[in-house]
C-alpha atoms as a PDB file:
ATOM      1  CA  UNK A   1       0.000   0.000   0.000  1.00  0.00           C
ATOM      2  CA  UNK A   2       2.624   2.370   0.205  1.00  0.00           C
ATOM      3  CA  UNK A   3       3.837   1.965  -2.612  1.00  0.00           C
ATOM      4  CA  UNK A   4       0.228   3.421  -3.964  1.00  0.00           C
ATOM      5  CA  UNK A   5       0.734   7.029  -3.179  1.00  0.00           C
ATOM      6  CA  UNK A   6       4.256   7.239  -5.478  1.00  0.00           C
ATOM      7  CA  UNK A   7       2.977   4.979  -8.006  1.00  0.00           C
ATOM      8  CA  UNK A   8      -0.652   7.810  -8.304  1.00  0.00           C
ATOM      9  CA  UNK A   9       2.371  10.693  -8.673  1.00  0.00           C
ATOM     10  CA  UNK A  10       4.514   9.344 -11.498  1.00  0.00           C
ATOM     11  CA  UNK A  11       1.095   8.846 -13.408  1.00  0.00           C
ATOM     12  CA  UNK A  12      -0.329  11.677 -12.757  1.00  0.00           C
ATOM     13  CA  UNK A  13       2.964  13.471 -14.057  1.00  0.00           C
ATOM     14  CA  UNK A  14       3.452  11.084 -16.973  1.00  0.00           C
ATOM     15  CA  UNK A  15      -0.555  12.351 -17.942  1.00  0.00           C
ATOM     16  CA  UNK A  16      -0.657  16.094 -17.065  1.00  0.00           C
ATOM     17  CA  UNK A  17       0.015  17.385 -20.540  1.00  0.00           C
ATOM     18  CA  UNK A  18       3.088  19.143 -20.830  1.00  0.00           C
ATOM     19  CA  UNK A  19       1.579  23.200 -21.218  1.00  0.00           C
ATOM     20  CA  UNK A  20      -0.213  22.177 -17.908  1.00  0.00           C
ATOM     21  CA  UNK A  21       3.648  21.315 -16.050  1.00  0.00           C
ATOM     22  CA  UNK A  22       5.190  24.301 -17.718  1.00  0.00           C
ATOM     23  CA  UNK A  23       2.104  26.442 -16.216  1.00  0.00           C
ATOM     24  CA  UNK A  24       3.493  25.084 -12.383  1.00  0.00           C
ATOM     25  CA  UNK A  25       6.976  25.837 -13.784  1.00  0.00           C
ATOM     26  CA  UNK A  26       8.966  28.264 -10.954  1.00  0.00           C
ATOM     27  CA  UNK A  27       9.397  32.234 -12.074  1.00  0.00           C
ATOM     28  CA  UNK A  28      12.654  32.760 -13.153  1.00  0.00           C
ATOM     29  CA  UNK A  29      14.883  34.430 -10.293  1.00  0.00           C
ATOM     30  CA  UNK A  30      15.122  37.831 -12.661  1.00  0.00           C
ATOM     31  CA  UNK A  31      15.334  41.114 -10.735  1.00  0.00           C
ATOM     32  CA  UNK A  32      12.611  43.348 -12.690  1.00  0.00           C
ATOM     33  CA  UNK A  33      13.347  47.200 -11.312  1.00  0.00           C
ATOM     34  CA  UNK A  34      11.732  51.022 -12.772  1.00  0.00           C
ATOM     35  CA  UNK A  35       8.864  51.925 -13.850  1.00  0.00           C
ATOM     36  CA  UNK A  36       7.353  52.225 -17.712  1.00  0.00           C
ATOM     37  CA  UNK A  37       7.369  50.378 -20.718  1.00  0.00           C
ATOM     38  CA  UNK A  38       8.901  46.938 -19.837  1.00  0.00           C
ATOM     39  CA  UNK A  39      12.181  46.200 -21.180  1.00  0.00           C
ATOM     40  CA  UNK A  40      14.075  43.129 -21.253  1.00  0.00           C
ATOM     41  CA  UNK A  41      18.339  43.131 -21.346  1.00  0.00           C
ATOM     42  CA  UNK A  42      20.252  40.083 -21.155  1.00  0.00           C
ATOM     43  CA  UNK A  43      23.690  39.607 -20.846  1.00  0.00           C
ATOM     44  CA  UNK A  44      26.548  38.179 -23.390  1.00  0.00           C
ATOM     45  CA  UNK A  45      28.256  34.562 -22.894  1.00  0.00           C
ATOM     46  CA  UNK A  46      28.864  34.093 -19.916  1.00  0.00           C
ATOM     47  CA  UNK A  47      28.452  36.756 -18.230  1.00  0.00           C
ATOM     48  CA  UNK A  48      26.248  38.720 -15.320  1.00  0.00           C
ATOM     49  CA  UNK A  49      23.048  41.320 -15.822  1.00  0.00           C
ATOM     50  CA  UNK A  50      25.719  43.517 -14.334  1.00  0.00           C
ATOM     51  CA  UNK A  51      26.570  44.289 -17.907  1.00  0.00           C
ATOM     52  CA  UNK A  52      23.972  46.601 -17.772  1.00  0.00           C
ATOM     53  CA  UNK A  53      24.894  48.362 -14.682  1.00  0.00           C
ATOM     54  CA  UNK A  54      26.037  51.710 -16.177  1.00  0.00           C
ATOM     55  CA  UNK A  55      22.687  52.245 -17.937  1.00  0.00           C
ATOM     56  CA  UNK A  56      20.169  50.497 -15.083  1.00  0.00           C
ATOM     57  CA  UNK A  57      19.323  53.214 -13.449  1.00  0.00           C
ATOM     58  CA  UNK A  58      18.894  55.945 -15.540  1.00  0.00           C
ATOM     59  CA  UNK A  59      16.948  53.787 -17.892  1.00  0.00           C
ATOM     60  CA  UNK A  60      15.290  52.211 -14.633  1.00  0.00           C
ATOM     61  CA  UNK A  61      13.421  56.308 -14.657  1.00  0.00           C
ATOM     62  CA  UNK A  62      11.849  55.785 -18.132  1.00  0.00           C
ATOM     63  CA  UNK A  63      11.291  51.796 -18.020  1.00  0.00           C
ATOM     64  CA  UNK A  64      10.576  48.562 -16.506  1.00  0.00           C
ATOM     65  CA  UNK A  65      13.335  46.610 -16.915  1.00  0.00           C
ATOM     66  CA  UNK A  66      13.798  42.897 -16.769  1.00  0.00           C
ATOM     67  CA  UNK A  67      17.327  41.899 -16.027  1.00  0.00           C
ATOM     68  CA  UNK A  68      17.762  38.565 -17.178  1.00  0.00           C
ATOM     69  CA  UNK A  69      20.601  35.985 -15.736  1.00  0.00           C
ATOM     70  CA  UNK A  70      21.104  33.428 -17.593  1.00  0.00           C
ATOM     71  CA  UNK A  71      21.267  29.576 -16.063  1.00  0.00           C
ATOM     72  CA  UNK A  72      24.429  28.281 -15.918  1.00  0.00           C
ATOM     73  CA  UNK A  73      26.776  31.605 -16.079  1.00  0.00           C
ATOM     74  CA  UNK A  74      28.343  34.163 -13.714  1.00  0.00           C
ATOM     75  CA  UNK A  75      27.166  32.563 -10.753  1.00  0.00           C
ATOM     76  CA  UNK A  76      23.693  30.965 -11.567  1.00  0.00           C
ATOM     77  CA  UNK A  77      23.831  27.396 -11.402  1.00  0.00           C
ATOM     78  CA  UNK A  78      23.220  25.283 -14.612  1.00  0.00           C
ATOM     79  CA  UNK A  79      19.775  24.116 -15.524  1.00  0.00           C
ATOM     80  CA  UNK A  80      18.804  21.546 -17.849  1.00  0.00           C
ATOM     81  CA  UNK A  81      20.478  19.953 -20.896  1.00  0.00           C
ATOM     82  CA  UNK A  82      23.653  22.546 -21.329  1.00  0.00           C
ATOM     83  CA  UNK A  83      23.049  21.664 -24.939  1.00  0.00           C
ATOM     84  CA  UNK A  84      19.783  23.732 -24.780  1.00  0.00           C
ATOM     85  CA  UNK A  85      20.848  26.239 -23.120  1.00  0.00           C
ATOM     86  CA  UNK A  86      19.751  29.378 -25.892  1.00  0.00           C
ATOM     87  CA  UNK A  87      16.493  27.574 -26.180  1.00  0.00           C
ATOM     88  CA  UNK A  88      16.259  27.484 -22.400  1.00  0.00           C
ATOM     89  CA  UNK A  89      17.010  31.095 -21.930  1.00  0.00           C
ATOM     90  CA  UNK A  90      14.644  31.861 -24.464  1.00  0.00           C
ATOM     91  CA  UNK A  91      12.039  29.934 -22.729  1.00  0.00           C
ATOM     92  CA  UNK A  92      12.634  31.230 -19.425  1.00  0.00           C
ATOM     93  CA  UNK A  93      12.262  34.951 -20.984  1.00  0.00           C
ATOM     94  CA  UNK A  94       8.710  33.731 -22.290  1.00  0.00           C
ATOM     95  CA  UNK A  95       7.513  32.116 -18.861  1.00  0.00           C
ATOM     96  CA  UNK A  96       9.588  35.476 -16.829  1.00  0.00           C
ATOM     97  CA  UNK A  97       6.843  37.610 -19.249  1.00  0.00           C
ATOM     98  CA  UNK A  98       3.974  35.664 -18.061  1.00  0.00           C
ATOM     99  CA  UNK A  99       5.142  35.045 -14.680  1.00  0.00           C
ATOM    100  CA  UNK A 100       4.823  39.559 -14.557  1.00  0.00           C
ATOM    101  CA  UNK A 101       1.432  39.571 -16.317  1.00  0.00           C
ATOM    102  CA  UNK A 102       3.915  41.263 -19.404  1.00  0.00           C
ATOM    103  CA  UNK A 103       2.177  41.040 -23.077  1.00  0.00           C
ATOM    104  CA  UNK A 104       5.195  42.528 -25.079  1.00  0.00           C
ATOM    105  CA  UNK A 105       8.318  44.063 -24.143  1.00  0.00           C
ATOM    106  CA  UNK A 106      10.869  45.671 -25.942  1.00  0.00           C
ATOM    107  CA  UNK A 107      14.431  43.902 -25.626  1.00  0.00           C
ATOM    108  CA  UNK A 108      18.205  44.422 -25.816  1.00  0.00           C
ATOM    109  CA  UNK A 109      20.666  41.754 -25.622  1.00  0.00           C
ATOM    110  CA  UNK A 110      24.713  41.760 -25.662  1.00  0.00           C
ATOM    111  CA  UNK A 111      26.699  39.531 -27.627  1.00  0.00           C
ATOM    112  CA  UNK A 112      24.803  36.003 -27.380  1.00  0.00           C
ATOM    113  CA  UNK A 113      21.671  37.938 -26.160  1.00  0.00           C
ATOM    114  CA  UNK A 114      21.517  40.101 -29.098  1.00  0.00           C
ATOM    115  CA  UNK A 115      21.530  36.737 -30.994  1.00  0.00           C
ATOM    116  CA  UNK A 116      19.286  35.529 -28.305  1.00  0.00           C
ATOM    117  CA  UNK A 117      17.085  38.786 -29.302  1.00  0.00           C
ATOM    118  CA  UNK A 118      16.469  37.786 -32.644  1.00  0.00           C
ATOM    119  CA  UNK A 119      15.554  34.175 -31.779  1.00  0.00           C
ATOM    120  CA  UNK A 120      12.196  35.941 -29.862  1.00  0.00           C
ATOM    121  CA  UNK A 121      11.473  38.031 -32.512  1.00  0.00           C
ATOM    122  CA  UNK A 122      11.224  35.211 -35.168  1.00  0.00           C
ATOM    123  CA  UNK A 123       9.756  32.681 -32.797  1.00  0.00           C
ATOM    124  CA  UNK A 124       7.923  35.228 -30.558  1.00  0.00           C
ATOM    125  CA  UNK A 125       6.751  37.904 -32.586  1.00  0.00           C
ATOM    126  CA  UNK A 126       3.781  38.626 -30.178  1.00  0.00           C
ATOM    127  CA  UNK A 127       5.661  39.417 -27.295  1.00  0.00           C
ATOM    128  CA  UNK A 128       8.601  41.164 -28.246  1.00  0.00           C
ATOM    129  CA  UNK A 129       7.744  44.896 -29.212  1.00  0.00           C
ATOM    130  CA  UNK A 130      11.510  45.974 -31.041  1.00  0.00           C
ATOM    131  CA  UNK A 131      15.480  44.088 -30.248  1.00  0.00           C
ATOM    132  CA  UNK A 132      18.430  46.160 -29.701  1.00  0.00           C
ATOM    133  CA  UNK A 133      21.283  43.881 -30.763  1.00  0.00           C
ATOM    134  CA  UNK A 134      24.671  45.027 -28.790  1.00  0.00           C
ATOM    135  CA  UNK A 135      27.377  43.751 -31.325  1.00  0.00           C
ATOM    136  CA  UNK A 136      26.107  40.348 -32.425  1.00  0.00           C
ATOM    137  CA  UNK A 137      25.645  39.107 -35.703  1.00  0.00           C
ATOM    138  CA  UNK A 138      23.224  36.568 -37.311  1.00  0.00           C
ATOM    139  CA  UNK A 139      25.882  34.071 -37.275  1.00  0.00           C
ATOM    140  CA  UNK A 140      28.751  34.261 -35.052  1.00  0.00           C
ATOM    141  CA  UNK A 141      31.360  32.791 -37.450  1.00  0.00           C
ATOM    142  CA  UNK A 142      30.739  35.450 -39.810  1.00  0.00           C
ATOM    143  CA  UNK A 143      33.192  37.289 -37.414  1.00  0.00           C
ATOM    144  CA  UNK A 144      36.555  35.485 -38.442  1.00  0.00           C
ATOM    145  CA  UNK A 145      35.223  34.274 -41.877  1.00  0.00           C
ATOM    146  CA  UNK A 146      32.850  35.852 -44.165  1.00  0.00           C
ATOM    147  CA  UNK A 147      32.062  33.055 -45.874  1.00  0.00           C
ATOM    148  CA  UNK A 148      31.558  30.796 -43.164  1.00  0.00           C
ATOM    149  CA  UNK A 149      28.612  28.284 -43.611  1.00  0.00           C
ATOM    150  CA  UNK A 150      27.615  25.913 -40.285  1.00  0.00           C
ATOM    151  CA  UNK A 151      28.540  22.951 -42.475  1.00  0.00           C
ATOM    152  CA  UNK A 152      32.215  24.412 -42.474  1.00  0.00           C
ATOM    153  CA  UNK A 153      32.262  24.970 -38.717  1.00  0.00           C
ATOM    154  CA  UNK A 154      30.503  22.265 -37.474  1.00  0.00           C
ATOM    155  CA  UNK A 155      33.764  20.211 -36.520  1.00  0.00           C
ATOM    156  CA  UNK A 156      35.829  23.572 -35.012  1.00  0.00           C
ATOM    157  CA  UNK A 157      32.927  24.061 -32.859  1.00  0.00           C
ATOM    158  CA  UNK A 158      32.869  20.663 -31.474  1.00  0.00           C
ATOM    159  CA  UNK A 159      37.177  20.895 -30.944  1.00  0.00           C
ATOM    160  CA  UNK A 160      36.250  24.167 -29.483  1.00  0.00           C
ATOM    161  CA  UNK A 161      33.570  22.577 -26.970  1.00  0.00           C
ATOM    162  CA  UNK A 162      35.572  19.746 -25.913  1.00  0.00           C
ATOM    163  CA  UNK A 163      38.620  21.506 -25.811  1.00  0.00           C
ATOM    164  CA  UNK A 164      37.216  23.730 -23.166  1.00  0.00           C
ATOM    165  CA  UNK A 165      35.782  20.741 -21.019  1.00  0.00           C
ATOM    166  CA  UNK A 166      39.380  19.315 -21.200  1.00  0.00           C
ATOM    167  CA  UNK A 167      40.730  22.285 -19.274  1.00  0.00           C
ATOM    168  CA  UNK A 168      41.842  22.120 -15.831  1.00  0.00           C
ATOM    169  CA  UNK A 169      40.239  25.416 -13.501  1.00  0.00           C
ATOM    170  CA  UNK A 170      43.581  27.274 -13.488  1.00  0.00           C
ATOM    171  CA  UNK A 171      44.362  26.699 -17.241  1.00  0.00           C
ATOM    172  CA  UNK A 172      40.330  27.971 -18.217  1.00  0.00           C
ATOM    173  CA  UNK A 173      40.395  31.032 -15.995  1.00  0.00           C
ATOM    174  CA  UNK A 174      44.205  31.803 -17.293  1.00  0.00           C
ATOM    175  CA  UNK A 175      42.924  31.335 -20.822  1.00  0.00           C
ATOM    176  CA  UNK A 176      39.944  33.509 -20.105  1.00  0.00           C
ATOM    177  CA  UNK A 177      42.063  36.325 -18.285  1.00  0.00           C
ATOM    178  CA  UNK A 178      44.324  36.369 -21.619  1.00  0.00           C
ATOM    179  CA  UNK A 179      40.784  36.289 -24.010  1.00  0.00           C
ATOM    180  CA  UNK A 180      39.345  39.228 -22.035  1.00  0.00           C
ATOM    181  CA  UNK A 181      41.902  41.320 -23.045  1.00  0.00           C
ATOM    182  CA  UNK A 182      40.437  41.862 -26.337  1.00  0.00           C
ATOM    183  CA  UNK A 183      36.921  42.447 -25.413  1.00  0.00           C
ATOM    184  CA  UNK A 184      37.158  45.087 -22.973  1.00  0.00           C
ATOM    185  CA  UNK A 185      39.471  47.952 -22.644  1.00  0.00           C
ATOM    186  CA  UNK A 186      40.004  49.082 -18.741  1.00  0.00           C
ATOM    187  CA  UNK A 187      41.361  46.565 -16.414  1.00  0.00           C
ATOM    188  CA  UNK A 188      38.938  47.088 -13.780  1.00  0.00           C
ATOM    189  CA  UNK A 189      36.361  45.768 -16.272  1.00  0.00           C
ATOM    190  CA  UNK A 190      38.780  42.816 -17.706  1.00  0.00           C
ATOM    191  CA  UNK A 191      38.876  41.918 -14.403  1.00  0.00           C
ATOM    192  CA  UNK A 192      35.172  41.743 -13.708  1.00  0.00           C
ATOM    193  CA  UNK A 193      34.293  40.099 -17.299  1.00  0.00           C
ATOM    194  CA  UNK A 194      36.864  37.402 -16.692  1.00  0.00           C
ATOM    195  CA  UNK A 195      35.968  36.474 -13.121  1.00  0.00           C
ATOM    196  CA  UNK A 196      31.912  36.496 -14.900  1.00  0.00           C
ATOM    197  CA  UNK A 197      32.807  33.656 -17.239  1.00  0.00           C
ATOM    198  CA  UNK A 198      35.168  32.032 -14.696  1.00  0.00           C
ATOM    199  CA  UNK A 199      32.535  31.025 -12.493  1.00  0.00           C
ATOM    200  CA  UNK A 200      30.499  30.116 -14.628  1.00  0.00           C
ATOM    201  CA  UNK A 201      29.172  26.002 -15.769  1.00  0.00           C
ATOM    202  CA  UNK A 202      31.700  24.714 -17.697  1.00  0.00           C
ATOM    203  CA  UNK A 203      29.325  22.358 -19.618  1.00  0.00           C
ATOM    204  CA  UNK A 204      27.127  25.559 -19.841  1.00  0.00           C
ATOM    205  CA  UNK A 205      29.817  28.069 -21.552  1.00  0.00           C
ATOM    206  CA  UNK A 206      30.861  25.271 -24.153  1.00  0.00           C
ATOM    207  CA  UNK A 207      27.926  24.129 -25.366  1.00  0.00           C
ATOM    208  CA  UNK A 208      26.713  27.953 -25.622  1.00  0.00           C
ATOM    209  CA  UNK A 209      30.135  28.720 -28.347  1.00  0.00           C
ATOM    210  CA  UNK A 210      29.124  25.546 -30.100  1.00  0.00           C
ATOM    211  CA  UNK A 211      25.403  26.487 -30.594  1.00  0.00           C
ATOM    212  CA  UNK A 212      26.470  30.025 -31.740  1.00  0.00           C
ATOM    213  CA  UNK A 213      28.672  28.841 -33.781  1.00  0.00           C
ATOM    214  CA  UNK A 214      26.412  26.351 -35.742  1.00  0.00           C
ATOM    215  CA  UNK A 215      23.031  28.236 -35.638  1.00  0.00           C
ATOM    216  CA  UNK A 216      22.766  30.710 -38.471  1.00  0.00           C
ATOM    217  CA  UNK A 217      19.870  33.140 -37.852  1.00  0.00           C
ATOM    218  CA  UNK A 218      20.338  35.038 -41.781  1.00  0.00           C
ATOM    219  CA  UNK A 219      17.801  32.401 -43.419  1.00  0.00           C
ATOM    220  CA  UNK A 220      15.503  33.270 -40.371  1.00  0.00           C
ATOM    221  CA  UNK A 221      16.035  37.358 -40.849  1.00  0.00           C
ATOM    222  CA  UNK A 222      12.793  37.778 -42.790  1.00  0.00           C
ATOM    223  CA  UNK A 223      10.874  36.531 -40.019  1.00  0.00           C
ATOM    224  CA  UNK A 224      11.640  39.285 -37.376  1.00  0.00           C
ATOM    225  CA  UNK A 225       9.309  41.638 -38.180  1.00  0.00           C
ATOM    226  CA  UNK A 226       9.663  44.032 -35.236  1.00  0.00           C
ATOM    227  CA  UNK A 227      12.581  47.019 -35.774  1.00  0.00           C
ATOM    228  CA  UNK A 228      16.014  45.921 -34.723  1.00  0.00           C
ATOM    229  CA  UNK A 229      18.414  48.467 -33.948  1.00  0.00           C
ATOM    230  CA  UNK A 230      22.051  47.377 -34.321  1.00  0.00           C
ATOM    231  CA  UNK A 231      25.182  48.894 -31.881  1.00  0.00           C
ATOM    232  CA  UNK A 232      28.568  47.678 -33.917  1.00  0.00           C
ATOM    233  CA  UNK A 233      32.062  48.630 -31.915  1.00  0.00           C
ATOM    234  CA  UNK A 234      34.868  49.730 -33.964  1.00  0.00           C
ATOM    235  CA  UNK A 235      38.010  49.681 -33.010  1.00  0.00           C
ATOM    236  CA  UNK A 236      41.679  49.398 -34.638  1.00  0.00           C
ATOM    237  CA  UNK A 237      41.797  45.927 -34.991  1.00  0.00           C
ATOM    238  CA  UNK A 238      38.114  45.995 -36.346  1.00  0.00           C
ATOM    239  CA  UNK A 239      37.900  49.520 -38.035  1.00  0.00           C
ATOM    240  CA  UNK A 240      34.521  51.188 -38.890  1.00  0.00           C
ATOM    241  CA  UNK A 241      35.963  49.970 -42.904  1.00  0.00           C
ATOM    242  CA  UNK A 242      35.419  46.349 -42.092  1.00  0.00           C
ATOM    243  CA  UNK A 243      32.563  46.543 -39.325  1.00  0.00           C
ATOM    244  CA  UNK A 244      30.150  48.460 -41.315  1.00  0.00           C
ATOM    245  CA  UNK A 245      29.877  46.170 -44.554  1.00  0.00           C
ATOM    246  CA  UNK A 246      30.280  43.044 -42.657  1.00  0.00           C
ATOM    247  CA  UNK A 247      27.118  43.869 -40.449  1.00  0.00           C
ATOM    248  CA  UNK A 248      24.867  45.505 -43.181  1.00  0.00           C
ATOM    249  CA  UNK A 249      25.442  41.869 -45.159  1.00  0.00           C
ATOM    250  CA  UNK A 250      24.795  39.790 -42.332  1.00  0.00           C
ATOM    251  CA  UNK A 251      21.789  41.563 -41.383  1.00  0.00           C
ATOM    252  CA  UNK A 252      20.517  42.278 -44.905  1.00  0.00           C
ATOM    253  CA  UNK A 253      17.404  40.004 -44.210  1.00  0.00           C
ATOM    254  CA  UNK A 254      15.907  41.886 -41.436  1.00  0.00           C
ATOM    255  CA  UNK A 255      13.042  43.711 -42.784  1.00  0.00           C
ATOM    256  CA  UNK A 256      13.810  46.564 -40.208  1.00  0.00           C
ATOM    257  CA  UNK A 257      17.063  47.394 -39.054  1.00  0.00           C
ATOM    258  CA  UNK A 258      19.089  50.393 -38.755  1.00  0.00           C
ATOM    259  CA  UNK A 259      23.277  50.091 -37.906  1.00  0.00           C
ATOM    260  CA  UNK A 260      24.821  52.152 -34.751  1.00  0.00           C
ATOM    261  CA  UNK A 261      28.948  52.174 -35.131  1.00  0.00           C
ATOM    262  CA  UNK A 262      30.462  53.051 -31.761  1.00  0.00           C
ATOM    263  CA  UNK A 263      34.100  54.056 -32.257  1.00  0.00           C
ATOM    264  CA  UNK A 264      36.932  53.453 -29.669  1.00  0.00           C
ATOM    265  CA  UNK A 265      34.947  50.519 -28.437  1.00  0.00           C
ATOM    266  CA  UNK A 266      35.878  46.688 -27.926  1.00  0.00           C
ATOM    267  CA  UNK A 267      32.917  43.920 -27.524  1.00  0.00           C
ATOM    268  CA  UNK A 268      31.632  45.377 -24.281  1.00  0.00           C
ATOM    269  CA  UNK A 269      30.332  48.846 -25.372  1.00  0.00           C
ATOM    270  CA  UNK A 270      28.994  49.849 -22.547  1.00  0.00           C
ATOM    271  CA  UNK A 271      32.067  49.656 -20.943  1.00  0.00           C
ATOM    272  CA  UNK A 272      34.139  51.134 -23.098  1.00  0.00           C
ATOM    273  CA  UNK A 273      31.908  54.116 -24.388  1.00  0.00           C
ATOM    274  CA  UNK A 274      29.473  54.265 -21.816  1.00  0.00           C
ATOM    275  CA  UNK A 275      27.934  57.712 -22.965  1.00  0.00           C
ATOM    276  CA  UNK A 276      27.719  57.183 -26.351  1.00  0.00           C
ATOM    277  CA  UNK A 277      26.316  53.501 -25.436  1.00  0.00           C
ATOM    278  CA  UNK A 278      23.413  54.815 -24.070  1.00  0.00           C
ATOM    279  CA  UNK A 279      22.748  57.135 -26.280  1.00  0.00           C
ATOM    280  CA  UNK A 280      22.757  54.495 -28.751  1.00  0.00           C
ATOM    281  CA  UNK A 281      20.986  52.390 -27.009  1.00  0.00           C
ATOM    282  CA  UNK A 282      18.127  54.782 -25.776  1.00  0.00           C
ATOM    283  CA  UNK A 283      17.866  55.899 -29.325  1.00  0.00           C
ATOM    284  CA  UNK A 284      17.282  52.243 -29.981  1.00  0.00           C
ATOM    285  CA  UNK A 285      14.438  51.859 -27.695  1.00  0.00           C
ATOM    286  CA  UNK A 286      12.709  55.417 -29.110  1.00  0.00           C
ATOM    287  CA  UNK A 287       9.377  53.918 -30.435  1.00  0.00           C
ATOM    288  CA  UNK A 288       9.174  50.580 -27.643  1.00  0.00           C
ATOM    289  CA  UNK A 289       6.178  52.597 -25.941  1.00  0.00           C
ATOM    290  CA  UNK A 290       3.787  50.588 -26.878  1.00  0.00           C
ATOM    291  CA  UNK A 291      -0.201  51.273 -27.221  1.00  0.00           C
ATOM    292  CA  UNK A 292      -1.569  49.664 -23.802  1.00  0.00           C
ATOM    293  CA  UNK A 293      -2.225  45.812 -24.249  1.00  0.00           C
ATOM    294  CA  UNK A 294      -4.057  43.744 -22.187  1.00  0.00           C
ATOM    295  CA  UNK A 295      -1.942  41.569 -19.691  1.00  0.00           C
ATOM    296  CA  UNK A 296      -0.525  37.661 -20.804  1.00  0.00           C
ATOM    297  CA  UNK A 297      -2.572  34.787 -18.922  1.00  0.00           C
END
């Protein structure tokens, strides 16, 4: 007879139908702050909603913002298959919305959540109002090859993924100190970005490079209907020259999309050039207001 009770549960889960679990799902643990049209930033590869610290609150006056961490880096403990881990995010974002009664929101993402970004707007083009991709592309590879297809990366991206696994703690974070140098200019902030990805899931932060590297979002441009608004940094190693034409081809599917160039800036913008950043970025978000909507179920 005892064994009754247990035996009722595992039915009873193997029968709910699967929208029904999802409705019982947990909210997301995402700090939502401000008041106004909601807004929803997540963070690059591994790394912390701090990214958005320098803008949070002054944009916190004009908005509601939704600052998304994703499972698995800077700190948040993995969830789920590490394999799935964009899909997850992107699900958690959708179940975060309904969790806050949220019909659409406007979004910016960083790096992978800029990619992230235009994942919602093709598969979610009812709740996200415009994306502000912080210097992303379509398809990651595009960055060291312009004629990169996922057939030809397919194999460097699985190296790459094991090849991180392989890596003892000292010999990641030391390869990750070295790495930051090139994404962010002031040490302070190399400091900070390294120490974001160091404590991060390992399983997480590989499988993430090998999913951006062999998911191409260009055939998939034509579906985001909703504006994107593109910040590009430019730099000397990547000069306005090379940035420019490289991100008007990559993006020349989007139906709606206008190209920011940030000089003096590595990948993290907002570090780098906070003022113009947020400029950028606010003039980005210009038209999320929204007429009101009624409230998600």
């Amino acid at each position: 007879m005892k064994l009754v009770r247990p035996l009722l549960v595992a039915l009873a889960a193997l029968l709910i139908p699967a929208a029904a679990q999802a409705e019982d799902a947990p909210c997301p643990p995402f700090e939502v702050t401000g008041t106004g049209p909601d807004l929803v930033l997540v963070p690059g590869l591994g790394s912390h909603p701090e990214t958005w610290e320098g803008v949070k609150e002054s944009l916190a006056g004009d908005y509601r913002l939704h600052l998304v961490h994703v499972a698995g880096f800077a700190g948040r403990p993995a969830k789920g298959d590490p394999m799935q881990v964009l899909a997850n995010t992107e699900a958690e974002i959708i179940r975060h919305l309904d969790c806050q009664k949220v019909a659409r929101a406007a979004y910016a993402g960083h790096s992978m959540g800029g990619f992230l970004g235009l994942m919602l707007g093709a598969d979610h083009p009812d709740r996200i109002t415009r994306v502000v991709v912080v210097d992303s592309l379509p398809f990651f590879p595009l960055i060291f090859n312009p004629g990169a297809t996922v057939a030809s990366t397919k194999r460097i991206a699985e190296d790459t993924r094991i090849g991180l696994l392989a890596q003892d703690r000292d010999s990641f974070a030391d390869g990750q100190r070295r790495g930051v140098l090139s994404l962010v200019q002031k040490p302070a902030d190399q400091t900070r970005v390294a120490d974001w990805t160091i404590a991060s899931d390992r399983a997480s932060f590989a499988a993430a490079i090998h999913v951006l590297m062999t998911t191409d979002m260009r055939p998939r441009l034509p579906e985001v209907k909703v504006p994107v608004r593109v910040i590009a940094a430019a730099n000397p190693y990547a000069p306005r020259a090379r940035v420019e034409p490289l991100y008007r081809t990559a993006y020349a599917g989007t139906p709606d999309m206008q190209l920011t160039i940030i000089d003096d800036s590595f990948h993290f913008v907002m570090f780098d050039q906070p003022e113009a950043f947020e400029t950028a970025l606010r003039a980005g978000l210009a038209e999320t207001a929204p007429p009101a909507l009624a409230p998600a179920p």
